[in-house]
C-alpha atoms as a PDB file:
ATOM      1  CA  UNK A   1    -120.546-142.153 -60.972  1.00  0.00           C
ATOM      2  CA  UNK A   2    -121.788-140.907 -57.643  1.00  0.00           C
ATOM      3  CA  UNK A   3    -124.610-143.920 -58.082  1.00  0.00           C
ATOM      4  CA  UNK A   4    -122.055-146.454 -58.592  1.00  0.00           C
ATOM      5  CA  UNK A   5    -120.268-145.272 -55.033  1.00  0.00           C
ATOM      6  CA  UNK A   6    -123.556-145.155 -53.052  1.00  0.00           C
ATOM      7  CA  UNK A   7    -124.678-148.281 -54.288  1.00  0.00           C
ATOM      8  CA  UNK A   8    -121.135-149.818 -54.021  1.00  0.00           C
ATOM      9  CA  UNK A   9    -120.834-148.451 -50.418  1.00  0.00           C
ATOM     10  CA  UNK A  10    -124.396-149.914 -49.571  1.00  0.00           C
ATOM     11  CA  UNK A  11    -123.734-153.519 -51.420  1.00  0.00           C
ATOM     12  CA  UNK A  12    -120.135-153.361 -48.862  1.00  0.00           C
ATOM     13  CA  UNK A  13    -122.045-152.865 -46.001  1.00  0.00           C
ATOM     14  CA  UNK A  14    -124.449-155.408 -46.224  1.00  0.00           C
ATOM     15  CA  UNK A  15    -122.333-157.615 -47.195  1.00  0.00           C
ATOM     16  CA  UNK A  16    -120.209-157.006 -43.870  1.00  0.00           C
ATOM     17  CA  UNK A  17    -122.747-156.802 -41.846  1.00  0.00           C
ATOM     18  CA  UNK A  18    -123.937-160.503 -43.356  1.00  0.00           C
ATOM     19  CA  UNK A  19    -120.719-161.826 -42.464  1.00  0.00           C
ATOM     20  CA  UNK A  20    -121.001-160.512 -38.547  1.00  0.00           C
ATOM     21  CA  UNK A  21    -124.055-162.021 -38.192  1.00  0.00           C
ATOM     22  CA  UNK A  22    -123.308-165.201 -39.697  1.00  0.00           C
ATOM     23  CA  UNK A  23    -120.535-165.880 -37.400  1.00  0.00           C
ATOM     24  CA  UNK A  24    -121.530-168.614 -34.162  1.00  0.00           C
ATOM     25  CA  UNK A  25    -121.581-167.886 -31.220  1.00  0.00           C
ATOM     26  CA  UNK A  26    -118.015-168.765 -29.607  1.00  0.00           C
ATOM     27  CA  UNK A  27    -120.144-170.115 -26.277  1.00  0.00           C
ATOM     28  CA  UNK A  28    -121.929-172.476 -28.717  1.00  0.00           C
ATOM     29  CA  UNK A  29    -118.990-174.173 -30.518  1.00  0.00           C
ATOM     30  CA  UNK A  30    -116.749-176.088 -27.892  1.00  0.00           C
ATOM     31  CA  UNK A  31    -113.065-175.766 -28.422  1.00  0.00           C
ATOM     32  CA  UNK A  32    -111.654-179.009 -30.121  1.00  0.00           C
ATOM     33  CA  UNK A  33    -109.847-181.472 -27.315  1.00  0.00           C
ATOM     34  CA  UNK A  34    -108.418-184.819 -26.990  1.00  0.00           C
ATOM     35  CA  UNK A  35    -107.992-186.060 -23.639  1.00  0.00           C
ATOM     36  CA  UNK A  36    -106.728-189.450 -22.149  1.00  0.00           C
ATOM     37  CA  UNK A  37    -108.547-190.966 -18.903  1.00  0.00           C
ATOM     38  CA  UNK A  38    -110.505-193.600 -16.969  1.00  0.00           C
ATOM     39  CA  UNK A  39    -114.190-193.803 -16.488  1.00  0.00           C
ATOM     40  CA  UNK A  40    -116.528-195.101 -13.868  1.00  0.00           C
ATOM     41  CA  UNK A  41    -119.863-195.785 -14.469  1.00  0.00           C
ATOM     42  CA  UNK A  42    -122.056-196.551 -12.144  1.00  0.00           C
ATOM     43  CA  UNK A  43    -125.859-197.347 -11.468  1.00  0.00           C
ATOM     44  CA  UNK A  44    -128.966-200.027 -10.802  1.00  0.00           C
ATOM     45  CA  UNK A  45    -126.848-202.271  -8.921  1.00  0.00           C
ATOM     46  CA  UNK A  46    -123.835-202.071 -12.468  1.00  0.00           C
ATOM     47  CA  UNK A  47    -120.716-200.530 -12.552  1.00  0.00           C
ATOM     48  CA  UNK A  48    -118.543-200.292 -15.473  1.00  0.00           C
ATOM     49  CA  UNK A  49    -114.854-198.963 -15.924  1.00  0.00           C
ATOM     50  CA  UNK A  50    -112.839-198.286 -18.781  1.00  0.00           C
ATOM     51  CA  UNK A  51    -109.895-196.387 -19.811  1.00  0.00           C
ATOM     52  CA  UNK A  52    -110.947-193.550 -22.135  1.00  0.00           C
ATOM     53  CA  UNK A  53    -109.254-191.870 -24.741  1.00  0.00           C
ATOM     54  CA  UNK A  54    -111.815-188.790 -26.192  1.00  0.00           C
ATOM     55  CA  UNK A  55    -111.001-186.645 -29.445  1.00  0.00           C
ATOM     56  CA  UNK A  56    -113.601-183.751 -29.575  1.00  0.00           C
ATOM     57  CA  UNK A  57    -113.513-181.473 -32.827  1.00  0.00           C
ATOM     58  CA  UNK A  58    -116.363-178.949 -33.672  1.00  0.00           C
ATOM     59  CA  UNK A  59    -118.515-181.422 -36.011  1.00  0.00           C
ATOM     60  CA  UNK A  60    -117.482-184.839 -34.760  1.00  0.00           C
ATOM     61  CA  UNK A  61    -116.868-186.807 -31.699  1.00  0.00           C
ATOM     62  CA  UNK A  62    -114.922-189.814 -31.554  1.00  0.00           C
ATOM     63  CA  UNK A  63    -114.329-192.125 -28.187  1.00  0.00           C
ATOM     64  CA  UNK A  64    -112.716-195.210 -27.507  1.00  0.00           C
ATOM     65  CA  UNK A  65    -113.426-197.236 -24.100  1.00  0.00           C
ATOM     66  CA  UNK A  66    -110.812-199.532 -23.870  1.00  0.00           C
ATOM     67  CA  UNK A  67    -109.275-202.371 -21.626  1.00  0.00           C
ATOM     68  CA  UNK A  68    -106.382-201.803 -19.343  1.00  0.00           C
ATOM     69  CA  UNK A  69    -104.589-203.702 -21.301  1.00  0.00           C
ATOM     70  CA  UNK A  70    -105.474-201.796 -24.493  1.00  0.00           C
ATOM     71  CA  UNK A  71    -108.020-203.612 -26.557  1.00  0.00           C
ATOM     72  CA  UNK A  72    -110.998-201.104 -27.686  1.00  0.00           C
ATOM     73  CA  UNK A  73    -114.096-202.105 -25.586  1.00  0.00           C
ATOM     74  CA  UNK A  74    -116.765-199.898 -27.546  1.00  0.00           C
ATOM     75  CA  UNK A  75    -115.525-197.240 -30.502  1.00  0.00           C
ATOM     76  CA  UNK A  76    -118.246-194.162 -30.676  1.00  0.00           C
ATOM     77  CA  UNK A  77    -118.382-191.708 -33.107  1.00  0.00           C
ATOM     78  CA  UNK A  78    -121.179-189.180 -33.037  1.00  0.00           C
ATOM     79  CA  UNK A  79    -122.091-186.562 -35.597  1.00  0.00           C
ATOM     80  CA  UNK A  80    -124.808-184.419 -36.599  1.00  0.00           C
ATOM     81  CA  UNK A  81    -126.059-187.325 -38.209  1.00  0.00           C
ATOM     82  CA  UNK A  82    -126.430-189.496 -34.933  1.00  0.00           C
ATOM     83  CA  UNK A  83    -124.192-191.946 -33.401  1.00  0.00           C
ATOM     84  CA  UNK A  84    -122.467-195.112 -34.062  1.00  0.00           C
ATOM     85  CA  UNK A  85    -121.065-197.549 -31.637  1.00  0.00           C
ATOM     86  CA  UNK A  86    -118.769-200.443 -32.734  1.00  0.00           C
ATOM     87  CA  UNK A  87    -118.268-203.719 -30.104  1.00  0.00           C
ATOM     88  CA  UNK A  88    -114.648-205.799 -30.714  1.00  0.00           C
ATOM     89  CA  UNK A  89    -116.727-208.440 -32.556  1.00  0.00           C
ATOM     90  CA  UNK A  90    -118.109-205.403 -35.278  1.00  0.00           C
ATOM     91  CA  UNK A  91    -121.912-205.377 -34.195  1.00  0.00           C
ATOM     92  CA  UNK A  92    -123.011-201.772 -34.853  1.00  0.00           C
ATOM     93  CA  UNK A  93    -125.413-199.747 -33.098  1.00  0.00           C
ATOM     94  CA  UNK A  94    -126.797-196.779 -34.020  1.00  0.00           C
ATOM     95  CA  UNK A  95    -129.229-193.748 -32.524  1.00  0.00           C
ATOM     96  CA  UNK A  96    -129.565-190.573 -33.020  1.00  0.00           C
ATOM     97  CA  UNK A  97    -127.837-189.291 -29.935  1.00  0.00           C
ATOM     98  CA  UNK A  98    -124.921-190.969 -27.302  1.00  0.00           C
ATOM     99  CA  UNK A  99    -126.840-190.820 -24.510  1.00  0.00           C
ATOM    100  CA  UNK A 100    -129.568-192.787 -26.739  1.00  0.00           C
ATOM    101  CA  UNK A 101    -126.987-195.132 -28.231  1.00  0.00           C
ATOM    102  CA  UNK A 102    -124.874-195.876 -25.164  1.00  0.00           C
ATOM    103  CA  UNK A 103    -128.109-196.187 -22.444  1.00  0.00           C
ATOM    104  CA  UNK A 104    -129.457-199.139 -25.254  1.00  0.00           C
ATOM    105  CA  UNK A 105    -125.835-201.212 -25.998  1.00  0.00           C
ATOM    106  CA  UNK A 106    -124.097-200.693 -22.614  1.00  0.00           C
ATOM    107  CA  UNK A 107    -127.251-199.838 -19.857  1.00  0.00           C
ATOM    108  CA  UNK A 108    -125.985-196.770 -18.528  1.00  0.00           C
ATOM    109  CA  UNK A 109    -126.440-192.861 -20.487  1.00  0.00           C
ATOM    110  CA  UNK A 110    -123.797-190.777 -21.433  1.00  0.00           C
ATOM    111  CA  UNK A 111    -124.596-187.232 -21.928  1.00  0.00           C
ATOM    112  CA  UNK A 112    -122.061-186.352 -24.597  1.00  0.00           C
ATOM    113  CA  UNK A 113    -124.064-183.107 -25.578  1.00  0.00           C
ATOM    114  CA  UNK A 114    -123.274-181.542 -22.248  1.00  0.00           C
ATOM    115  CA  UNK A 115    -120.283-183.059 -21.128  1.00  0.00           C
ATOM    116  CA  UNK A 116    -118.308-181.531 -24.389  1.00  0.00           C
ATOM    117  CA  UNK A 117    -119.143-178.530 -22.438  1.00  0.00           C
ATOM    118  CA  UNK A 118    -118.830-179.332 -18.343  1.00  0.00           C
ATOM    119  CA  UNK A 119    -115.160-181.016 -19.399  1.00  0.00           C
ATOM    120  CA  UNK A 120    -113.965-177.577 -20.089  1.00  0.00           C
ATOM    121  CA  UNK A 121    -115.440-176.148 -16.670  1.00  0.00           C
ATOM    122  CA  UNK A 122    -118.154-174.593 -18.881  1.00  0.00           C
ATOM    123  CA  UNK A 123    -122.181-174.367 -18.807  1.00  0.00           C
ATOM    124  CA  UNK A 124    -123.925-176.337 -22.039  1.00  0.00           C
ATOM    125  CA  UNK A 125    -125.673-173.407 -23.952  1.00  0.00           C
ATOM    126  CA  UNK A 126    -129.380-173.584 -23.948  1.00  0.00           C
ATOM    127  CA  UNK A 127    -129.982-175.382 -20.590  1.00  0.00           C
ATOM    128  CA  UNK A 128    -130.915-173.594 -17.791  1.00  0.00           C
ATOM    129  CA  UNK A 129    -127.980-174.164 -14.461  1.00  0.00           C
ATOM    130  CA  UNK A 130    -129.938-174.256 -11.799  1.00  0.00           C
ATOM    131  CA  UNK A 131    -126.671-174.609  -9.285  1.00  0.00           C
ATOM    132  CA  UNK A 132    -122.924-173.512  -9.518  1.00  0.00           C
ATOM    133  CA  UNK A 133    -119.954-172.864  -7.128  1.00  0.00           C
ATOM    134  CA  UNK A 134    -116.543-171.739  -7.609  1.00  0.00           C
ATOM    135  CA  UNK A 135    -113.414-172.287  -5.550  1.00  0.00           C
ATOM    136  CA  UNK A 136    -111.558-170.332  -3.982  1.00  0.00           C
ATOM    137  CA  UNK A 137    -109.369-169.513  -7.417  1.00  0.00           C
ATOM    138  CA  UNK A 138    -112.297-168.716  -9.229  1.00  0.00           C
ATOM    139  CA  UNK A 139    -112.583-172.138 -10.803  1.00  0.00           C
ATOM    140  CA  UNK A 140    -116.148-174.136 -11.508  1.00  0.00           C
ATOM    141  CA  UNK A 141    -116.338-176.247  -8.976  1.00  0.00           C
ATOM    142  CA  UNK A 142    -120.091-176.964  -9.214  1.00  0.00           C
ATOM    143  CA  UNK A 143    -122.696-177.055 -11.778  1.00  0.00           C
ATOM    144  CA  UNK A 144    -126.285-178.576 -11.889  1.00  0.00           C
ATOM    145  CA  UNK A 145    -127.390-178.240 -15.098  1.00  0.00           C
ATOM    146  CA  UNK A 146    -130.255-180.589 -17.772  1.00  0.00           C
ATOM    147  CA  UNK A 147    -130.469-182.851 -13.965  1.00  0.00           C
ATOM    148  CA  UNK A 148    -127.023-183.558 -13.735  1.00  0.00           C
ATOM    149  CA  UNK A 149    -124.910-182.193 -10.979  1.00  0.00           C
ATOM    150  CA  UNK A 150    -121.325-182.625 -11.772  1.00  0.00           C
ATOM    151  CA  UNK A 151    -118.315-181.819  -9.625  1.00  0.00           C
ATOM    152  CA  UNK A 152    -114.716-180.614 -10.531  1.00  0.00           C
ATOM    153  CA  UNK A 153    -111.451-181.532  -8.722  1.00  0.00           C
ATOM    154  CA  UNK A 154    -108.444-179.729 -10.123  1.00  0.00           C
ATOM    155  CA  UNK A 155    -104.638-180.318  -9.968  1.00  0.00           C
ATOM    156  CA  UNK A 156    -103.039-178.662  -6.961  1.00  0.00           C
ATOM    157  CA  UNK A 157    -101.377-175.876  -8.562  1.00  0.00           C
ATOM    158  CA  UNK A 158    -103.786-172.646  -8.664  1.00  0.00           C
ATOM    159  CA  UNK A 159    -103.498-171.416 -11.794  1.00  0.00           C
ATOM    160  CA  UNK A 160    -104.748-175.266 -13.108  1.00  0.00           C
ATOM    161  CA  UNK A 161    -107.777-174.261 -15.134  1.00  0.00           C
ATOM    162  CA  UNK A 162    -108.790-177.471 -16.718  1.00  0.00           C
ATOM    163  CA  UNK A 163    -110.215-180.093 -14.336  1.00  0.00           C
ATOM    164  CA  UNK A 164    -108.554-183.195 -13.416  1.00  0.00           C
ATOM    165  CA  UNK A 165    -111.442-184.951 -12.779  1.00  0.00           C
ATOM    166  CA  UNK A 166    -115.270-184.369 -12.880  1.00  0.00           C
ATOM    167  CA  UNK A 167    -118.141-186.345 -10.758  1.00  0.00           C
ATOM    168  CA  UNK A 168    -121.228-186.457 -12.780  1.00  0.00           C
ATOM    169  CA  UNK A 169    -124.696-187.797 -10.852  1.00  0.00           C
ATOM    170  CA  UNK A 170    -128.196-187.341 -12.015  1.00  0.00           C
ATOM    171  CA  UNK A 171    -131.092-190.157 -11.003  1.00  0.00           C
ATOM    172  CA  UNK A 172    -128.932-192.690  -9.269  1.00  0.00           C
ATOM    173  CA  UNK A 173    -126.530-192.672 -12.100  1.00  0.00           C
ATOM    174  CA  UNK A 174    -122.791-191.846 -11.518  1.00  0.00           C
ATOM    175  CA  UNK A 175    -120.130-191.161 -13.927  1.00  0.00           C
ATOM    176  CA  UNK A 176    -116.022-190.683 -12.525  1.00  0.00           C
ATOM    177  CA  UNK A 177    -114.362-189.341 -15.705  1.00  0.00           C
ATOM    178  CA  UNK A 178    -110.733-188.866 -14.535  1.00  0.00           C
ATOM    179  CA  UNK A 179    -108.257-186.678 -16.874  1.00  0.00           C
ATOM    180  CA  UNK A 180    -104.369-188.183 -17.017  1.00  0.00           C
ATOM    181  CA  UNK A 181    -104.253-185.633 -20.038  1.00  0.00           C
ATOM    182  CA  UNK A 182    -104.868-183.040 -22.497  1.00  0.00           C
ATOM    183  CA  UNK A 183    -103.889-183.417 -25.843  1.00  0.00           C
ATOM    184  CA  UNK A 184    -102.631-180.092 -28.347  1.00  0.00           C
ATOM    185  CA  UNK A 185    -105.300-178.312 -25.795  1.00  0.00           C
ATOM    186  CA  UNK A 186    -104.704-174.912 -24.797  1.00  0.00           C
ATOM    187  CA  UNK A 187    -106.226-173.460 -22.225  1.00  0.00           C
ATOM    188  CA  UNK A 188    -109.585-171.585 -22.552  1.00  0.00           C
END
């Protein structure tokens, strides 16, 4: 019987311990979002604006560029698979990451892979920040991180801790994502 508990107590253990180490890294995994905004892209003599709607959950992205009248400009969706964007008329392209996708159909990169990250005021794991800054209520309000230096504005009110708008610039490329809301966020 005393073989049964010993083996039963070493079986629970492992199996425990299994399940701690199994479990990702919170830092890893950005917190789902869906925020509402405008975007300015801008670059080699192009510019390009767009409202934005963004839904971000842990294994899919999903953006619409739209019109300010409404009408969807581009649809993305980006998985671990790769990334699809769809034009009004239904042409399809695909690649295997935004950045790749978006630089090819619209001439201008965006880096989806760190920006689910910088939205949130946070470092992208596994890229080195070679720059940041906080204010003066201990918010990000500089990082330089994978070439890109991006800068935060928040709304006036201190205890703000998601950004109301972020300037992104990296090799003559600059990206104005502006943030008229969060959806069902809450705060990190």
């Amino acid at each position: 019987m005393s073989v049964v508990r010993v083996f039963a107590g070493a079986f629970s253990t492992a199996l425990l311990t299994a399940c701690v180490t199994v479990a990702p890294d919170p830092q890893s995994v950005p917190a789902a979002f869906d925020v509402v905004g405008r975007v300015l892209i801008s670059g080699e003599g192009r510019a390009f604006s767009s409202n934005l709607r963004w839904r971000h959950e842990a294994i899919e992205d999903e953006l619409w560029l739209m019109s300010p009248v409404g009408q969807t400009l581009a649809h993305i969706v980006a998985d671990a698979a790769g990334a699809t964007l769809t034009t009004p008329d239904m042409q399809e392209y695909r690649a295997l990451s935004v950045d790749s996708l978006t630089r090819r159909a619209l001439g201008w990169a965006l880096p989806l892979s760190g920006l689910r990250y910088w939205i949130r005021s946070r470092p992208a794991p596994g890229e080195n920040v070679t720059a940041s800054n906080r204010d003066s209520a201990g918010r990000l309000s500089l990082i330089e991180q994978d070439g890109w230096s991006i800068r935060y504005s928040y709304p006036d009110t201190p205890s703000a801790v998601l950004p109301r708008r972020l300037d992104l610039t990296r090799s003559g490329q600059q990206i104005r994502l502006v943030i008229d809301s969060w959806r069902g966020e809450d705060p990190p």
